[in-house]
N, C-alpha and C. Protein backbone atom coordinates (compact mmCIF):
# COMPACT_ATOMS: atom_id res chain seq x y z
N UNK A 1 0.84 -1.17 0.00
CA UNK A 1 0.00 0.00 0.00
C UNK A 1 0.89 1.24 0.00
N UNK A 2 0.16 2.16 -0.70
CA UNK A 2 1.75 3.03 -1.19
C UNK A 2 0.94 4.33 -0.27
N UNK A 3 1.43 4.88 0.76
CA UNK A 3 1.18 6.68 1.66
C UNK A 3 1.04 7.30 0.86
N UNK A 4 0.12 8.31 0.91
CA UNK A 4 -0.32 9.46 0.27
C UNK A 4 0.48 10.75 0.66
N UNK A 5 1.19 11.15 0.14
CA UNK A 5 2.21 12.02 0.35
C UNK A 5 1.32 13.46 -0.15
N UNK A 6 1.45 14.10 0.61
CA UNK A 6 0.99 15.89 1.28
C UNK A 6 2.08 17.05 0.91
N UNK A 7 1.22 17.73 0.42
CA UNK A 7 2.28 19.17 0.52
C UNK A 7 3.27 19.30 1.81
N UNK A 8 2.48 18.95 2.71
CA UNK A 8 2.70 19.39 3.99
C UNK A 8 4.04 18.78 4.21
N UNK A 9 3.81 17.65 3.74
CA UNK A 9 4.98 17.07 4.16
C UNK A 9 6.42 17.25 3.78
N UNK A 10 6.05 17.41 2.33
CA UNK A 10 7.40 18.16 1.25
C UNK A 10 7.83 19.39 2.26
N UNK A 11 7.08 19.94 2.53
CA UNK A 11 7.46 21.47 2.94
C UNK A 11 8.08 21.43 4.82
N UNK A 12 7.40 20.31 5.43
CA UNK A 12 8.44 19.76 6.38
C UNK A 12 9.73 19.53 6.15
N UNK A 13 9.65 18.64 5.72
CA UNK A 13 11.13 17.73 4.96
C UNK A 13 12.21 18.65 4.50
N UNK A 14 10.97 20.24 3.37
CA UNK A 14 12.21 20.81 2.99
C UNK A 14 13.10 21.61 4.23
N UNK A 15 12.21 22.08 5.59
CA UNK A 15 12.45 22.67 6.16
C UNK A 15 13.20 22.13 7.06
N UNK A 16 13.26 20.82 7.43
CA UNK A 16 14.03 20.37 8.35
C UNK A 16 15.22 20.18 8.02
N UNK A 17 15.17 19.90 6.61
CA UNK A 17 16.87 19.79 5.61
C UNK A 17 17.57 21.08 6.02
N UNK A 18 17.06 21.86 5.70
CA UNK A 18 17.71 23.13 5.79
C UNK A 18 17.73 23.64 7.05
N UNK A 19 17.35 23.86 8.43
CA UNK A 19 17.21 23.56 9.39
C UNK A 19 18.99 22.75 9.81
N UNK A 20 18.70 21.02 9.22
CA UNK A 20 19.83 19.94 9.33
C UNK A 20 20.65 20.31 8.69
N UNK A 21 21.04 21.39 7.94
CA UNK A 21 21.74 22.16 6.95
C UNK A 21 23.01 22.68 7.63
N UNK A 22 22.24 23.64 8.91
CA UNK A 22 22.75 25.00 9.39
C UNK A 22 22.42 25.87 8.72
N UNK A 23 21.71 26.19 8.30
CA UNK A 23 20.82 27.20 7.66
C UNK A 23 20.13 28.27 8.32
N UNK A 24 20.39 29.65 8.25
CA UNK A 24 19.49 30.00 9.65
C UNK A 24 17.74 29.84 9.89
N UNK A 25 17.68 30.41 10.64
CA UNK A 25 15.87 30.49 10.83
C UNK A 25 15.38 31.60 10.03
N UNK A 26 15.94 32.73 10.30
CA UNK A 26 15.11 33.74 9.65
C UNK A 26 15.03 33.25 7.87
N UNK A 27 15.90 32.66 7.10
CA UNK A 27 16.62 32.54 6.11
C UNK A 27 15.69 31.09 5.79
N UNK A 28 15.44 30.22 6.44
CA UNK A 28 13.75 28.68 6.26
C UNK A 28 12.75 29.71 6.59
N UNK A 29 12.56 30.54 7.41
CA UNK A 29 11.45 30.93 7.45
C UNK A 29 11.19 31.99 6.26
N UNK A 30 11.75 32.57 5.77
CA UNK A 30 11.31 32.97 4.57
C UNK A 30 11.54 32.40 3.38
N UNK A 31 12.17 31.41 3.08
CA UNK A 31 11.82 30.30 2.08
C UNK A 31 10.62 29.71 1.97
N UNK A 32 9.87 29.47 3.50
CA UNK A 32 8.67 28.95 3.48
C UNK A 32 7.54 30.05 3.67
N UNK A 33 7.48 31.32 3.45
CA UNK A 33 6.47 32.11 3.76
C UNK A 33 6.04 32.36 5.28
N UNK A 34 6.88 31.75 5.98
CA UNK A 34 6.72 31.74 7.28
C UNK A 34 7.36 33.37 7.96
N UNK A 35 6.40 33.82 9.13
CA UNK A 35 6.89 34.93 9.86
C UNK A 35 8.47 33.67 10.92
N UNK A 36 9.51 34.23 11.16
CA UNK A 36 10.72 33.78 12.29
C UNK A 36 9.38 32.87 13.54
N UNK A 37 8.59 33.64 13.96
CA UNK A 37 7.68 33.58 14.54
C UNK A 37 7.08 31.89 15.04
N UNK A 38 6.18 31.98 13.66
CA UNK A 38 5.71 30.93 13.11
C UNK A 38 6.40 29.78 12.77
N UNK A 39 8.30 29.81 12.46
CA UNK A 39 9.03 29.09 12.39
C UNK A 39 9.19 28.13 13.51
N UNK A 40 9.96 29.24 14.69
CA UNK A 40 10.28 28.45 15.70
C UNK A 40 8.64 27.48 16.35
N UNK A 41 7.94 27.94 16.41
CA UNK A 41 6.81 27.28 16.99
C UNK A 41 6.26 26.05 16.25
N UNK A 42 6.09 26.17 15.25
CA UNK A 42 6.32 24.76 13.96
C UNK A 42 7.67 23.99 14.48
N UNK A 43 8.38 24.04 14.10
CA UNK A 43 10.08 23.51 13.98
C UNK A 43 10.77 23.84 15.88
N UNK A 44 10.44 23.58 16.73
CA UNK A 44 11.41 24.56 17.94
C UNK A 44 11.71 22.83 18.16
N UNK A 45 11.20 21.90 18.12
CA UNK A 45 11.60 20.50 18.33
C UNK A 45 13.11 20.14 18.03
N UNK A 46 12.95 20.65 16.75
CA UNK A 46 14.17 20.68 16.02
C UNK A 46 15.18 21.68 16.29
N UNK A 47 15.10 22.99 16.63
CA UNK A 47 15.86 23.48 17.19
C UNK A 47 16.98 22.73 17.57
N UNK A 48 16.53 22.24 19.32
CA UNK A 48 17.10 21.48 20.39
C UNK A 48 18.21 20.27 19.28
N UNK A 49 17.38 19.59 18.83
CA UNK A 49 18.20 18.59 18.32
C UNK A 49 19.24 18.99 16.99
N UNK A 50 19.22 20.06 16.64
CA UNK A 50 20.56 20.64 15.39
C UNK A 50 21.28 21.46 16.42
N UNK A 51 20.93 22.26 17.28
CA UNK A 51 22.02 22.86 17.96
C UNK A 51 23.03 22.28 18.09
N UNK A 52 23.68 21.23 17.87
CA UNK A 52 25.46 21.10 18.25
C UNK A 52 25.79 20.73 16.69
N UNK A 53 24.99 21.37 15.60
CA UNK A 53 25.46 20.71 14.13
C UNK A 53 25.82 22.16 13.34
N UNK A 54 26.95 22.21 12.83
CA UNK A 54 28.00 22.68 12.30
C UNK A 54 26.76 24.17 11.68
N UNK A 55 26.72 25.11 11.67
CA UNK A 55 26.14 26.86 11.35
C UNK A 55 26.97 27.19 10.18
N UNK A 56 26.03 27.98 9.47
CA UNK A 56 26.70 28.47 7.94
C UNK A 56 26.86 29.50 7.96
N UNK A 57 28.38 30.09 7.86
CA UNK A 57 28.74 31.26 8.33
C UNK A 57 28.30 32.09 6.55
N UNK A 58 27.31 33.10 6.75
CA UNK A 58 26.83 33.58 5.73
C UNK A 58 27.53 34.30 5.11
N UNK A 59 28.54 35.12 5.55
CA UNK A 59 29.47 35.80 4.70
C UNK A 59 30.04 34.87 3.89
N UNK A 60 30.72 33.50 4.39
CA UNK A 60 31.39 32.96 3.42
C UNK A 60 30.52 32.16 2.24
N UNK A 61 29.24 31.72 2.39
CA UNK A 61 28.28 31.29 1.81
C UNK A 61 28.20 32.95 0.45
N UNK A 62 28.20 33.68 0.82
CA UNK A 62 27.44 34.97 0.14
C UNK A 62 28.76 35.03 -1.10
N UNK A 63 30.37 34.96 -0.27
CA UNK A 63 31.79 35.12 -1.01
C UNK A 63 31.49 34.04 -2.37
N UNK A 64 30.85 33.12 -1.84
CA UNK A 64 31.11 31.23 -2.40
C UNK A 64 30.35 31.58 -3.69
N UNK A 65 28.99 32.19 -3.23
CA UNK A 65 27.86 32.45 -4.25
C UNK A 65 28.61 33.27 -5.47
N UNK A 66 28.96 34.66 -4.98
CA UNK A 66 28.97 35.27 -6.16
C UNK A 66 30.65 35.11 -6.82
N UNK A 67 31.53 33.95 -6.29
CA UNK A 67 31.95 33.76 -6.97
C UNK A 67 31.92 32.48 -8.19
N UNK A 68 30.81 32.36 -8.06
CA UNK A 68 30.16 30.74 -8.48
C UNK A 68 29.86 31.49 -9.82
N UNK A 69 28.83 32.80 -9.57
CA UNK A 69 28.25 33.36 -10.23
C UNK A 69 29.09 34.77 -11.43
N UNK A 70 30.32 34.39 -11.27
CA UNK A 70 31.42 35.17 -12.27
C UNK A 70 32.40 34.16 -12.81
């Protein structure tokens, strides 16, 4: 029997990736249309359990980008 797979769920999944990323919050929460707000209260589970996993220092992410992009 094959689960009926939900928006909802895609849009979990994408959020927890990125989230499991080091990705910040403000930065998933507006990927997903979400107020910061609305993030943590959805996702604060997850919080707790990525806190000791490696943070994406955005300057060097931003350097990485636009040199990808020349």
């Amino acid at each position: 029997m094959c689960r009926r797979r939900h928006n909802y769920n895609l849009r979990h999944s994408f959020a927890s990736l990125l989230l499991a990323d080091g990705r910040q919050p403000l930065y998933v929460a507006e990927q997903l249309g979400h107020s910061p707000a609305v993030l943590h209260d959805t996702y604060a589970h997850l919080f707790a359990e990525y806190a000791d996993r490696r943070q994406v220092d955005p300057e060097h992410e931003i350097d990485r980008a636009r040199e990808q992009a020349s």
